[in-house]
Protein backbone atom coordinates (compact mmCIF):
# COMPACT_ATOMS: atom_id res chain seq x y z
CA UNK A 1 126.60 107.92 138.61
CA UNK A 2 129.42 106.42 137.38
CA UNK A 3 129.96 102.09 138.33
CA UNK A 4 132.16 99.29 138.59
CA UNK A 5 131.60 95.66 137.37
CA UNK A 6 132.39 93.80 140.15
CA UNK A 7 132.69 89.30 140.01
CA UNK A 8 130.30 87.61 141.98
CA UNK A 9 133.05 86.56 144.53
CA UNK A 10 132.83 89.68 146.11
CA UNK A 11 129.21 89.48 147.07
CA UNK A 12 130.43 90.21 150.86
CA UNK A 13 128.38 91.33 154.00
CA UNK A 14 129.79 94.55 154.34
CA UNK A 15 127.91 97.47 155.42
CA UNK A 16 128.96 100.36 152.98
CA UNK A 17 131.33 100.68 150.01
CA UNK A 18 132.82 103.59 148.33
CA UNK A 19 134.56 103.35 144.91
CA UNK A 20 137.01 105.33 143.39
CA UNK A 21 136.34 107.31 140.19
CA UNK A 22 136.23 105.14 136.92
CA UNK A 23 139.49 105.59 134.98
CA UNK A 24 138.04 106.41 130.85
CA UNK A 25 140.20 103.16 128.87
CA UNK A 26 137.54 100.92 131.10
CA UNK A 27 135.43 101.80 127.80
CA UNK A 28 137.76 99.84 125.61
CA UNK A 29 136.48 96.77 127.35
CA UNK A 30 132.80 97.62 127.80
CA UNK A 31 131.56 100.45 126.11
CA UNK A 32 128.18 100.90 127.44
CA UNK A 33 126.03 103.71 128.70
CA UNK A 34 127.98 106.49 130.62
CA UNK A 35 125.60 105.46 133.75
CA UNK A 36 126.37 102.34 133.80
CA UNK A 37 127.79 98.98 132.79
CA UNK A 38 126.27 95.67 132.59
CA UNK A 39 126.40 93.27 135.14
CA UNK A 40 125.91 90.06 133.31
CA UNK A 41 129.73 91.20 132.20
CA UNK A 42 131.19 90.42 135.74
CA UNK A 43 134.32 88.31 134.47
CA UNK A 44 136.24 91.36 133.07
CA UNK A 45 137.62 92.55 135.95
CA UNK A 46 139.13 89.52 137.87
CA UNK A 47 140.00 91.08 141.07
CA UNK A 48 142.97 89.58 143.48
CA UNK A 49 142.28 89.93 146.58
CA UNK A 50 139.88 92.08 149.04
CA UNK A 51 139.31 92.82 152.52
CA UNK A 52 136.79 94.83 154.75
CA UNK A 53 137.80 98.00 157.02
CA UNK A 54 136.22 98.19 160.59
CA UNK A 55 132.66 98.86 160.32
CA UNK A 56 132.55 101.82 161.94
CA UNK A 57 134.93 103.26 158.91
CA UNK A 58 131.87 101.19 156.51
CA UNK A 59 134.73 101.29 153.31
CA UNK A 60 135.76 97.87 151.51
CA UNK A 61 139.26 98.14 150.64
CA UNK A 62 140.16 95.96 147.83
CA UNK A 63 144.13 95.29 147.39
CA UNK A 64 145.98 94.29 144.31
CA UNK A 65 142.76 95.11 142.02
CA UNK A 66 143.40 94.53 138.59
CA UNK A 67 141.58 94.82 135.28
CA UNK A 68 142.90 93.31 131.89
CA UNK A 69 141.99 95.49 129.43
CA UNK A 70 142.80 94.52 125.64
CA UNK A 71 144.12 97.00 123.57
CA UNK A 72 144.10 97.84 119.69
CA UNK A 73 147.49 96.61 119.09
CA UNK A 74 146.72 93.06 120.84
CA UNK A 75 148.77 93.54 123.93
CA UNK A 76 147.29 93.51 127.42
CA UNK A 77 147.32 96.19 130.07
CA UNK A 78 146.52 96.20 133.78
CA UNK A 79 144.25 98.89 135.67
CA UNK A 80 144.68 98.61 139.46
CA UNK A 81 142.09 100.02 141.91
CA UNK A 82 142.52 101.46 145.02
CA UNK A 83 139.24 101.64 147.02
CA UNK A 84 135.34 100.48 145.74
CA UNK A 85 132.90 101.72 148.37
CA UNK A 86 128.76 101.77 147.84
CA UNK A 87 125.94 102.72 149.87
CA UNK A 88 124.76 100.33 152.51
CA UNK A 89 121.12 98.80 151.31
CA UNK A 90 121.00 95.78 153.76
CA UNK A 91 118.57 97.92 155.87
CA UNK A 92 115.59 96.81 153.10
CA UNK A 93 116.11 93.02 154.11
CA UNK A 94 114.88 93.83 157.82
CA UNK A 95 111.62 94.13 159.01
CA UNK A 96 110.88 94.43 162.64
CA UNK A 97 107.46 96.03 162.56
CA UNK A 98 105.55 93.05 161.11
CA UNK A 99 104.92 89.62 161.60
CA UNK A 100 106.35 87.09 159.01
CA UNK A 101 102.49 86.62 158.49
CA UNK A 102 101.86 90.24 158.07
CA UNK A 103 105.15 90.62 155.93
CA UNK A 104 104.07 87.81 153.45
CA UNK A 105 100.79 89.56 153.09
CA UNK A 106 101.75 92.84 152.17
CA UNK A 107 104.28 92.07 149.62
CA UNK A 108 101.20 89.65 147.68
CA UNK A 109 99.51 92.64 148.28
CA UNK A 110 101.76 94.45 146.30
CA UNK A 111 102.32 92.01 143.65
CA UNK A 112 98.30 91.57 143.17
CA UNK A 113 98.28 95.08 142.31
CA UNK A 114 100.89 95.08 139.72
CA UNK A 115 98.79 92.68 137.87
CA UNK A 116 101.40 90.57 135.94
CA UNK A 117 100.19 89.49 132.88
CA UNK A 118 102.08 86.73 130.74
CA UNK A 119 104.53 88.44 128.30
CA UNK A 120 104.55 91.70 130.40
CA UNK A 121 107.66 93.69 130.51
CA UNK A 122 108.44 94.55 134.38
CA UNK A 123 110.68 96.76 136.05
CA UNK A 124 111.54 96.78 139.37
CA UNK A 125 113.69 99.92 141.17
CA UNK A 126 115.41 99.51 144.59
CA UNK A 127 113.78 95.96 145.18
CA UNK A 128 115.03 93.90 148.25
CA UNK A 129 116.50 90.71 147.12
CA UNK A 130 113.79 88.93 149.33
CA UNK A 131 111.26 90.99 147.05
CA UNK A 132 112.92 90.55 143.32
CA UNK A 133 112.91 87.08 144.28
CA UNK A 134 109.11 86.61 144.95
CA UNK A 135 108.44 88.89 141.87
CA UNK A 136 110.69 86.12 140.04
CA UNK A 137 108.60 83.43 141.08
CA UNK A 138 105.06 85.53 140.16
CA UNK A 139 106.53 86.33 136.79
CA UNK A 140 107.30 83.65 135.28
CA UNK A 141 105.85 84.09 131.65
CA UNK A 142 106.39 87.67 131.50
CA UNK A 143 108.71 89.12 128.36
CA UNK A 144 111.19 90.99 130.04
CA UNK A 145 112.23 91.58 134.05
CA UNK A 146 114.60 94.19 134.58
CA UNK A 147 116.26 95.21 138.24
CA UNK A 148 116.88 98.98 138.71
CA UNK A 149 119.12 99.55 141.66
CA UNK A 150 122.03 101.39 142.69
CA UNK A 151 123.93 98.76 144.42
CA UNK A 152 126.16 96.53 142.00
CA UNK A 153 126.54 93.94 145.03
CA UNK A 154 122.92 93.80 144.97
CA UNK A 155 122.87 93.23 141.83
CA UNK A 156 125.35 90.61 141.27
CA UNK A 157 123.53 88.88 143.71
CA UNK A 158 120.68 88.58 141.63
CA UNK A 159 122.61 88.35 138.35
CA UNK A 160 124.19 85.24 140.06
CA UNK A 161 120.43 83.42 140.76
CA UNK A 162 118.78 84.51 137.91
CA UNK A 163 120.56 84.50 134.73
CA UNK A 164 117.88 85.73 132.82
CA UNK A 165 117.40 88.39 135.04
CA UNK A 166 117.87 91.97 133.13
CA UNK A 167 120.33 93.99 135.90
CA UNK A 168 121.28 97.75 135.53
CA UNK A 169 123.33 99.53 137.90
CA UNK A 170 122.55 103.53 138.20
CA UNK A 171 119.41 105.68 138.31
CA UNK A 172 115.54 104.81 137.47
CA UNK A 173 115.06 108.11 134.76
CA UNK A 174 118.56 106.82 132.89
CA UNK A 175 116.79 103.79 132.48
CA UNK A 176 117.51 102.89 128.03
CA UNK A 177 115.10 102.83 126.16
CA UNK A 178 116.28 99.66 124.65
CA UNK A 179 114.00 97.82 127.40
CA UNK A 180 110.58 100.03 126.87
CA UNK A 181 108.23 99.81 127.00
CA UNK A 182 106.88 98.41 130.24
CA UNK A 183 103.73 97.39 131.46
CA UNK A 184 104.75 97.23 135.40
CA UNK A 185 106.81 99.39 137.56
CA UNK A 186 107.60 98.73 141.02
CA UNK A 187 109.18 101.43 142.75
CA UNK A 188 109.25 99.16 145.98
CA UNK A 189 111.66 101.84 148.28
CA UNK A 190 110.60 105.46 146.94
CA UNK A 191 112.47 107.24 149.55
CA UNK A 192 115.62 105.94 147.96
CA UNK A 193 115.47 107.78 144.48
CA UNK A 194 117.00 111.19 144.72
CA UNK A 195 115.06 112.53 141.99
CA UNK A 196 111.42 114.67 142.50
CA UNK A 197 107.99 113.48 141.78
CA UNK A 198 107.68 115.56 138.39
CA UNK A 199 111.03 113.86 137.27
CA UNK A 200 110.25 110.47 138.24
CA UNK A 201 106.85 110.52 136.84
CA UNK A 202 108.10 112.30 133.02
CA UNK A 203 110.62 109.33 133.05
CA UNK A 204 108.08 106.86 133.37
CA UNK A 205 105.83 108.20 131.04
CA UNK A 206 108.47 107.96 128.50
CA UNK A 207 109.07 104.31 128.77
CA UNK A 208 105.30 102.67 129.99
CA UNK A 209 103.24 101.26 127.85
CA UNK A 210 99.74 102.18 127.67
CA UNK A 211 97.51 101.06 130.44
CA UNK A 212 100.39 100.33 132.69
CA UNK A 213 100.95 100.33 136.19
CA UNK A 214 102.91 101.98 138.50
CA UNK A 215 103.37 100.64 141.98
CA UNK A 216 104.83 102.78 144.63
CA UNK A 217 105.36 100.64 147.86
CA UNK A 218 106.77 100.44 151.70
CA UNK A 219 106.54 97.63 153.57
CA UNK A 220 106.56 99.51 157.18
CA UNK A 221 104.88 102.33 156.28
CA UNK A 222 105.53 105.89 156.52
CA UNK A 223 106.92 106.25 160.20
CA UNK A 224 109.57 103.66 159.49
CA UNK A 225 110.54 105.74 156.62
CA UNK A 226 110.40 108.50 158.12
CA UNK A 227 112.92 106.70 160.89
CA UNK A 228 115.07 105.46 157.95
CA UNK A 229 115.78 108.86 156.60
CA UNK A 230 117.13 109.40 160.11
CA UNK A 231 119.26 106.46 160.21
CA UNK A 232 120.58 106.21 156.66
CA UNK A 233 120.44 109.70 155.19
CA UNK A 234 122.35 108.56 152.68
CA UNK A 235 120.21 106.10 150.92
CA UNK A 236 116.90 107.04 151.85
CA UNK A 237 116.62 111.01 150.83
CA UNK A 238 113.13 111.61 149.78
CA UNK A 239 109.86 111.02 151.47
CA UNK A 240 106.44 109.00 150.69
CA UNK A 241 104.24 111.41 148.69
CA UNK A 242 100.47 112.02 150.23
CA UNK A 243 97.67 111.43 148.13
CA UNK A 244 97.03 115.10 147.49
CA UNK A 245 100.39 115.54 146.21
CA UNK A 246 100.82 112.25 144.32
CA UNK A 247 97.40 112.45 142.41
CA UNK A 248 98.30 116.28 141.38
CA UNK A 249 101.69 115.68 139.99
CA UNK A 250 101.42 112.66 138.22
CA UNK A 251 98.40 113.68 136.61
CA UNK A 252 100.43 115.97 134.67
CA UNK A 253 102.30 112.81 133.28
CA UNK A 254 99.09 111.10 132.48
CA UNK A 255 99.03 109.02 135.18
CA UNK A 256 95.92 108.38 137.44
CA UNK A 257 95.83 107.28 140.75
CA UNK A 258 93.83 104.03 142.22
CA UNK A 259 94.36 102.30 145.29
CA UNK A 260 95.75 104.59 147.84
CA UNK A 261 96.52 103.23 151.37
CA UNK A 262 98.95 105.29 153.64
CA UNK A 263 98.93 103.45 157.18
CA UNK A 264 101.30 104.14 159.96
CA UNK A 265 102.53 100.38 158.92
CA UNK A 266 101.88 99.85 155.30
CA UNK A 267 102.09 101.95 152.33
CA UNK A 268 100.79 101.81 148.66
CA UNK A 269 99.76 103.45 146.08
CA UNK A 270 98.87 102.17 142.36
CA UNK A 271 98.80 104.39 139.64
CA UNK A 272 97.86 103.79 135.80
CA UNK A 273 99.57 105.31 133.03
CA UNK A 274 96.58 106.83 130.40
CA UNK A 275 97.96 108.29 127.29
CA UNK A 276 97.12 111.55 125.41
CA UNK A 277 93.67 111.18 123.72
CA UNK A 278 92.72 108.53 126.12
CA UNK A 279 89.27 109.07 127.96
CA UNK A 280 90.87 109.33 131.08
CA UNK A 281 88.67 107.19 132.84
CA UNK A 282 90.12 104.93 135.42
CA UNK A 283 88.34 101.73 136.59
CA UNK A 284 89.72 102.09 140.26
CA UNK A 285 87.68 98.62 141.25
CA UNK A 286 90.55 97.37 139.14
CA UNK A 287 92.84 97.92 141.43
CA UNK A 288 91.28 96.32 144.11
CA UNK A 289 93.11 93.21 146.09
C-alpha cells in the first residue's frame, strides 16, 4: 500500500485511522519506493492541527494539513490533506491470558530462539512496541535492526526511541533488498500479513542469509488468534499454520522446521533457512531453549 509520513506529534491513542490516497508531486520531496516512504523523514510534512472522531466512527480527522513541497523553479507549494486513517494495532500491547511472569517468559523464549549473534542483521514484522523494545535491548551489537509494520504511528513511535532503528512502513515481501541479507526474522503476529505461506516463505528466501532463522510467534496462542480474527478482521486475516502444513510449504523454499510448539496459550515455531546444495540436515537440538 501506499503511506504517509506522519511527525512524531501525532503519535495519538486513537483506535483506527484511514488516510486518503497519496497525491503523485509527494515524490518531488521523497522519492522512495512506491510502497513506502521513510520514516526517519518525519519533518516534511509539518501538519497544523488534528483531532480524533468518536471512537465508534475509529477515523482521525486531521484539519488544515499541509505539506511544503519544493519545486524545480525554487518556489514553495502547499498540499492539504483531508482525512489519514490506519488500522487499529493497539490490540498486540494487551495480554489478558498470561501472567506478567508467564508473558516475560515467552517473549525470552522467543528471543532465545532467534539466536542473535553480534553483527546479525534482524528483521522484525508486526512487532508490538513492548516486543521491538526488548529485541532492542537483546541486540545490541547486531549490524542492522529493521521494523516491518504497517502502522506509520507505530512506527514513529519507535523511530522516535530509537534513532538507529531501521523503520519501513508497508508489506514484509516488498521488503528492499538494500537491507539483505538477514540472519533473523521475527514474524511476531503472523495472522496479520495478508499474504499466503508460499509467498511469505519465497520472499524470505530471497533476502536470508544462509543458516538463518525464521521465527514465527504468538504470545496467546492459537485460540486467542483465532478470537482476534473475530474481533479485528481487519488486521488479523490469516491464521497460525499447523506443523503439517508449515513443514510442507516452506520446505519448498528451503526452509526446515525445528522447534514446533502449538499450545492453546503459546505458539512457536523456528525454522532455518538451508540453501540449494546444502546437506539439508538440520541440528533441531539447536533450537532448543
Amino acid at each position: 500500500m501506499n503511506s504517509l509520513l506522519l511527525p512524531s506529534s501525532l503519535l495519538l491513542s486513537s483506535s483506527s485511522h484511514k488516510m486518503s490516497p497519496l497525491i503523485p508531486s509527494i515524490s518531488q520531496c521523497y522519492p522512495y519506493s512506491h510502497h513506502s516512504y521513510h520514516v526517519n523523514h518525519l519533518s516534511c510534512f509539518p501538519f497544523s492541527s488534528a483531532q480524533i472522531s468518536s471512537p465508534s466512527s475509529k477515523i482521525l480527522r486531521l484539519s488544515s494539513v499541509g505539506a511544503t513541497i519544493p519545486s524545480s523553479d525554487g518556489s514553495v507549494s502547499v498540499i492539504n490533506f483531508e482525512d489519514f486513517v490506519e488500522k487499529d494495532w493497539s490490540f498486540l500491547e494487551s495480554d489478558n491470558i498470561n501472567s506478567i511472569e508467564e508473558h516475560n517468559q515467552k517473549i525470552n523464549q522467543i528471543l532465545a530462539v532467534g539466536d542473535i549473534g553480534d553483527n546479525a542483521r534482524v528483521m522484525v514484522s508486526v512487532g508490538s512496541e513492548e516486543f521491538v523494545d526488548r529485541v532492542v535491548d537483546h541486540s545490541s551489537q547486531c549490524d542492522l535492526l529493521l521494523i516491518v509494520h504497517d502502522s506509520l504511528f507505530v512506527l514513529a513511535g519507535i523511530k522516535e526511541k530509537y534513532d538507529k532503528v531501521k523503520c519501513w512502513q508497508g508489506e514484509l515481501i516488498y521488503v528492499p533488498e538494500k537491507w539483505a541479507p538477514f540472519d533473523v526474522v521475527f514474524l511476531y503476529f503472523l495472522p496479520g500479513l495478508p499474504f499466503d505461506l508460499a509467498q511469505i516463505f519465497g520472499a524470505l528466501s530471497k533476502c536470508c542469509s544462509p543458516g538463518a532463522r525464521v521465527v514465527i510467534s504468538h504470545l496467546q496462542g492459537r485460540e486467542a488468534a483465532e478470537l482476534q480474527k473475530k474481533d479485528y478482521p481487519d488486521v488479523a486475516v490469516s491464521e497460525l499454520p499447523d506443523k503439517m502444513t508449515l513443514e510442507s510449504i516452506s520446505a519448498h523454499y528451503s526452509f526446515k522446521l525445528g522447534d514446533f510448539v502449538d499450545e492453546p496459550r503459546f505458539y512457536l515455531a523456528v525454522l532455518k533457512f538451508c540453501m540449494t546444495g546444502d546437506s539439508g540436515e538440520l541440528n533441531v537440538a539447536s533450537f532448543k531453549c
